[in-house]
N, C-alpha and C. Protein backbone atom coordinates (compact mmCIF):
# COMPACT_ATOMS: atom_id res chain seq x y z
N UNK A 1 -12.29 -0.05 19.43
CA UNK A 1 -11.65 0.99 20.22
C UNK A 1 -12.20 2.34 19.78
N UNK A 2 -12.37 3.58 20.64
CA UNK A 2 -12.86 4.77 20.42
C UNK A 2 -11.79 5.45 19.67
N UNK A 3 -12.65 6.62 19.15
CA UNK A 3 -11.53 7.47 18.09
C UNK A 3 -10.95 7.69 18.70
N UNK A 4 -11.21 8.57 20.36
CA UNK A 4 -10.78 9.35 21.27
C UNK A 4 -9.75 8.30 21.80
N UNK A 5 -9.88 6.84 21.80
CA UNK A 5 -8.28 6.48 22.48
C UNK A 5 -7.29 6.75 22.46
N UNK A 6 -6.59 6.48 23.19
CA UNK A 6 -5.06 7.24 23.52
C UNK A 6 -4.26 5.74 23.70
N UNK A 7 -2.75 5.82 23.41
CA UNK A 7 -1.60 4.73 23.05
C UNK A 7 -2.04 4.02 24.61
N UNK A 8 -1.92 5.14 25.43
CA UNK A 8 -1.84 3.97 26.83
C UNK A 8 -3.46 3.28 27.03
N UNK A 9 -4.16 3.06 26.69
CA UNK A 9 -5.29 2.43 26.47
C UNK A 9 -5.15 1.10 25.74
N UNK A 10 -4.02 0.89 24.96
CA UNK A 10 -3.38 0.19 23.87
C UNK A 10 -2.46 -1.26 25.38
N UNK A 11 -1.72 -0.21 25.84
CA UNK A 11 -0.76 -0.81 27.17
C UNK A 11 -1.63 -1.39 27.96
N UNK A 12 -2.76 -0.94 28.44
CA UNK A 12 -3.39 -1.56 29.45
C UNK A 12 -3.92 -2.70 28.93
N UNK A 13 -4.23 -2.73 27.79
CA UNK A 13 -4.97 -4.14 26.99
C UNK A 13 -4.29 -5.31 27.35
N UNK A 14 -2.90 -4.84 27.91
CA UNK A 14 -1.75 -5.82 27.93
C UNK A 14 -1.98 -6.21 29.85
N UNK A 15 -2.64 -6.01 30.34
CA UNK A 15 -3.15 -6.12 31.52
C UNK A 15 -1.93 -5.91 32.78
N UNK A 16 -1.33 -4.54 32.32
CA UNK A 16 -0.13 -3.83 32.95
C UNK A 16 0.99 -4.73 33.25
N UNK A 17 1.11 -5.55 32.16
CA UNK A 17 2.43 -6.46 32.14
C UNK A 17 3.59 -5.74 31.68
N UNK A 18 3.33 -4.98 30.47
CA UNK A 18 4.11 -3.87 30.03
C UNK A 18 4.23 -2.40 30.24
N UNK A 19 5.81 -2.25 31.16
CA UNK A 19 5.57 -0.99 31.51
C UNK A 19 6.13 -0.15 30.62
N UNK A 20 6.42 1.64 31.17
CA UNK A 20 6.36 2.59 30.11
C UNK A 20 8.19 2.04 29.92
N UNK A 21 8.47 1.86 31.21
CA UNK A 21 10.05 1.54 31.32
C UNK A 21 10.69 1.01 29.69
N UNK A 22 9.73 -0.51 30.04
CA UNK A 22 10.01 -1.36 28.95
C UNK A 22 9.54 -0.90 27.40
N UNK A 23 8.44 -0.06 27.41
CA UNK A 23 8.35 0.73 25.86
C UNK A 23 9.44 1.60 25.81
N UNK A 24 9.51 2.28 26.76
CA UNK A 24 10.67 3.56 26.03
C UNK A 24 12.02 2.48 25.53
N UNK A 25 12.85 1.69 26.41
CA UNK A 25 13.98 1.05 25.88
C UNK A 25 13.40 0.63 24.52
N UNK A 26 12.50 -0.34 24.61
CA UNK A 26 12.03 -1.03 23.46
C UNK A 26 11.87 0.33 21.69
N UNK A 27 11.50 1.47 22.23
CA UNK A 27 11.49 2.56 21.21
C UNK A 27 12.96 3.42 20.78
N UNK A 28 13.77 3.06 21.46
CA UNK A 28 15.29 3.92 22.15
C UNK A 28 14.84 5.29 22.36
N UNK A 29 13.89 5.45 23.61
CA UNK A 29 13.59 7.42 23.94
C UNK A 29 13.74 7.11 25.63
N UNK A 30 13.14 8.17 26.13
CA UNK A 30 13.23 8.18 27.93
C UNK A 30 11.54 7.89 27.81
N UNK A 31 11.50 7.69 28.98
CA UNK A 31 9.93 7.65 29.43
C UNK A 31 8.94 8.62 29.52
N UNK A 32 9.74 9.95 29.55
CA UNK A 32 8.80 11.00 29.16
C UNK A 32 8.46 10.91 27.83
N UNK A 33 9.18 10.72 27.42
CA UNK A 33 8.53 10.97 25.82
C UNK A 33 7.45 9.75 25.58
N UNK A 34 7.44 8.90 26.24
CA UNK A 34 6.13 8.03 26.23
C UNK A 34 5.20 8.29 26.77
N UNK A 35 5.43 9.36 27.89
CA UNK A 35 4.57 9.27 28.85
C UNK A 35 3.35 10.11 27.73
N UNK A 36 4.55 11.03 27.27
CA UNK A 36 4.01 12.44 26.34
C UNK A 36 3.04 11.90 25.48
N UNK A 37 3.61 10.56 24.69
CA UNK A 37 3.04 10.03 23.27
C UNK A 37 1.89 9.24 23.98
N UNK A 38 1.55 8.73 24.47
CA UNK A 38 0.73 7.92 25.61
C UNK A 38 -0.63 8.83 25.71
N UNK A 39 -0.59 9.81 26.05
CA UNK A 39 -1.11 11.04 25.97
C UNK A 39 -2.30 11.55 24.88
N UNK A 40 -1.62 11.45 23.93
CA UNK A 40 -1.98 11.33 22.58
C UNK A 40 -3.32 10.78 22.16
N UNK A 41 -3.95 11.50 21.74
CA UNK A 41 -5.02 10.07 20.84
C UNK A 41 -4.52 9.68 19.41
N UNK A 42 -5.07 8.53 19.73
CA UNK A 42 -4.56 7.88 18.31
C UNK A 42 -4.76 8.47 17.07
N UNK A 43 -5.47 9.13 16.74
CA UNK A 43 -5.60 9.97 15.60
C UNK A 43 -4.58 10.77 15.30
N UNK A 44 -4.04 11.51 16.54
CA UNK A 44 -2.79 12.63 16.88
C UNK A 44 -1.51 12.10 16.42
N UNK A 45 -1.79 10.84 16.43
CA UNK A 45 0.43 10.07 16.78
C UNK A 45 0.39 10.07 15.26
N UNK A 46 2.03 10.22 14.80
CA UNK A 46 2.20 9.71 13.39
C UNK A 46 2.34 8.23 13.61
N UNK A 47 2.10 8.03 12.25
CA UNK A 47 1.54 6.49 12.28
C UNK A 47 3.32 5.83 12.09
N UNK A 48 4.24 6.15 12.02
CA UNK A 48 5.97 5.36 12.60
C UNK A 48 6.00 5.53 14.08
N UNK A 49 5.18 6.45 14.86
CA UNK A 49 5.66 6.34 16.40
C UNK A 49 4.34 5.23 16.75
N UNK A 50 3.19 5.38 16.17
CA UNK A 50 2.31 4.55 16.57
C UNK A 50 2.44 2.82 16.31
N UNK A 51 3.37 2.66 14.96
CA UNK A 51 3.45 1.43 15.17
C UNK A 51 5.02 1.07 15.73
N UNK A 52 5.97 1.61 15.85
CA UNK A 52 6.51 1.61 17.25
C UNK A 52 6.37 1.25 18.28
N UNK A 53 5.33 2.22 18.90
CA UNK A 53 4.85 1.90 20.50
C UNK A 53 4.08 0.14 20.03
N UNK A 54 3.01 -0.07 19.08
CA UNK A 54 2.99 -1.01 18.96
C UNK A 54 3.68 -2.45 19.53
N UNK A 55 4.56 -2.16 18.40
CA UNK A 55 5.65 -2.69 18.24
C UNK A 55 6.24 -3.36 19.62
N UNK A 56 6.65 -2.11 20.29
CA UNK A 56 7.44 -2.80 21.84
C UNK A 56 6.16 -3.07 22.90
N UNK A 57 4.78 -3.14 22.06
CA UNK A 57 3.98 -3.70 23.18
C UNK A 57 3.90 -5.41 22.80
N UNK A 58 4.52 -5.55 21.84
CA UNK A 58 4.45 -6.98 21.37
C UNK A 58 3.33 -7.27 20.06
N UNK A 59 3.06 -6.15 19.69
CA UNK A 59 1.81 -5.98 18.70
C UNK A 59 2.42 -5.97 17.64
N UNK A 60 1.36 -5.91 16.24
CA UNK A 60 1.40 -5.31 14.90
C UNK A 60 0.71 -4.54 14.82
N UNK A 61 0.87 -3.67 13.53
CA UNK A 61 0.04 -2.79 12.95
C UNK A 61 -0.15 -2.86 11.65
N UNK A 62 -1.39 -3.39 11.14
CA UNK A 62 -1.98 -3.26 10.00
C UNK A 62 -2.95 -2.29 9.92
N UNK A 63 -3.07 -1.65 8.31
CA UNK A 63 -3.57 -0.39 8.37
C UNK A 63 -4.44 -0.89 6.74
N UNK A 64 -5.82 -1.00 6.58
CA UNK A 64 -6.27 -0.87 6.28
C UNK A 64 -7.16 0.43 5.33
N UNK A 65 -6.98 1.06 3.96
CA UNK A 65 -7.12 2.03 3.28
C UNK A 65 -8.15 1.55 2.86
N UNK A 66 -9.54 2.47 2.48
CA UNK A 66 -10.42 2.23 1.58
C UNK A 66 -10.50 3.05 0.94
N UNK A 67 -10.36 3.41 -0.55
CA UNK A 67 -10.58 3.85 -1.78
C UNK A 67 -11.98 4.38 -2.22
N UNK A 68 -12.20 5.72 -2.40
CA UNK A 68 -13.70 6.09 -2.77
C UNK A 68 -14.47 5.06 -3.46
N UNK A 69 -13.64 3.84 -4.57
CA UNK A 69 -14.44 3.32 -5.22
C UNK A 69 -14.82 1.89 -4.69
N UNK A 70 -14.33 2.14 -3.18
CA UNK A 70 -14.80 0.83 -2.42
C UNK A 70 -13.15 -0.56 -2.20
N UNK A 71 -12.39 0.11 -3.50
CA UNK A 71 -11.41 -0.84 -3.16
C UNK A 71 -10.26 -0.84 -1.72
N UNK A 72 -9.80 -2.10 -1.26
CA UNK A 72 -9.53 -1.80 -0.25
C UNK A 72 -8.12 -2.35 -0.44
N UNK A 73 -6.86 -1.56 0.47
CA UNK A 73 -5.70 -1.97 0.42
C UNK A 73 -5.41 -2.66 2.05
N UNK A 74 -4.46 -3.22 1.95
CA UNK A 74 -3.86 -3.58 3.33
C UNK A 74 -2.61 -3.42 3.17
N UNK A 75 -1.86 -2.62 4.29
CA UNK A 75 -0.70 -2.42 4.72
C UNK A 75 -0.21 -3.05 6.06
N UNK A 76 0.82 -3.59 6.25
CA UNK A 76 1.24 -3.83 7.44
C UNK A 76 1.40 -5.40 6.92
């Protein structure tokens, strides 16, 4: 995926089975505020709304850290 992606790029992967309807309930917000976060590139979102939206797309989020000295953590 590009740096420049954005959350709803994330939704469509889901081949518009999932709408914003069903993320916002799934997040407890209105749909603007998805529409808003949707918007977003992924770089932009904090990473609790990003794995959120995740989240009510039916996803995970693992987050992968690498360490100057090469060591690598996994989160998620």
């Amino acid at each position: 995926m590009e740096r420049d992606a954005a959350l709803v790029d994330l939704r469509k992967m889901t081949g518009g089975a999932i709408k914003q309807a069903v993320v916002a309930h799934q997040m407890a917000i209105n749909e603007s505020a998805v529409s808003k976060l949707e918007r977003k590139r992924l770089v932009d979102a904090s990473v609790s709304k990003v794995k959120q939206y995740i989240e009510a797309i039916g996803g995970e989020l693992e987050i992968t850290i690498k360490m100057p000295d090469g060591q690598m953590l996994q989160i998620g």
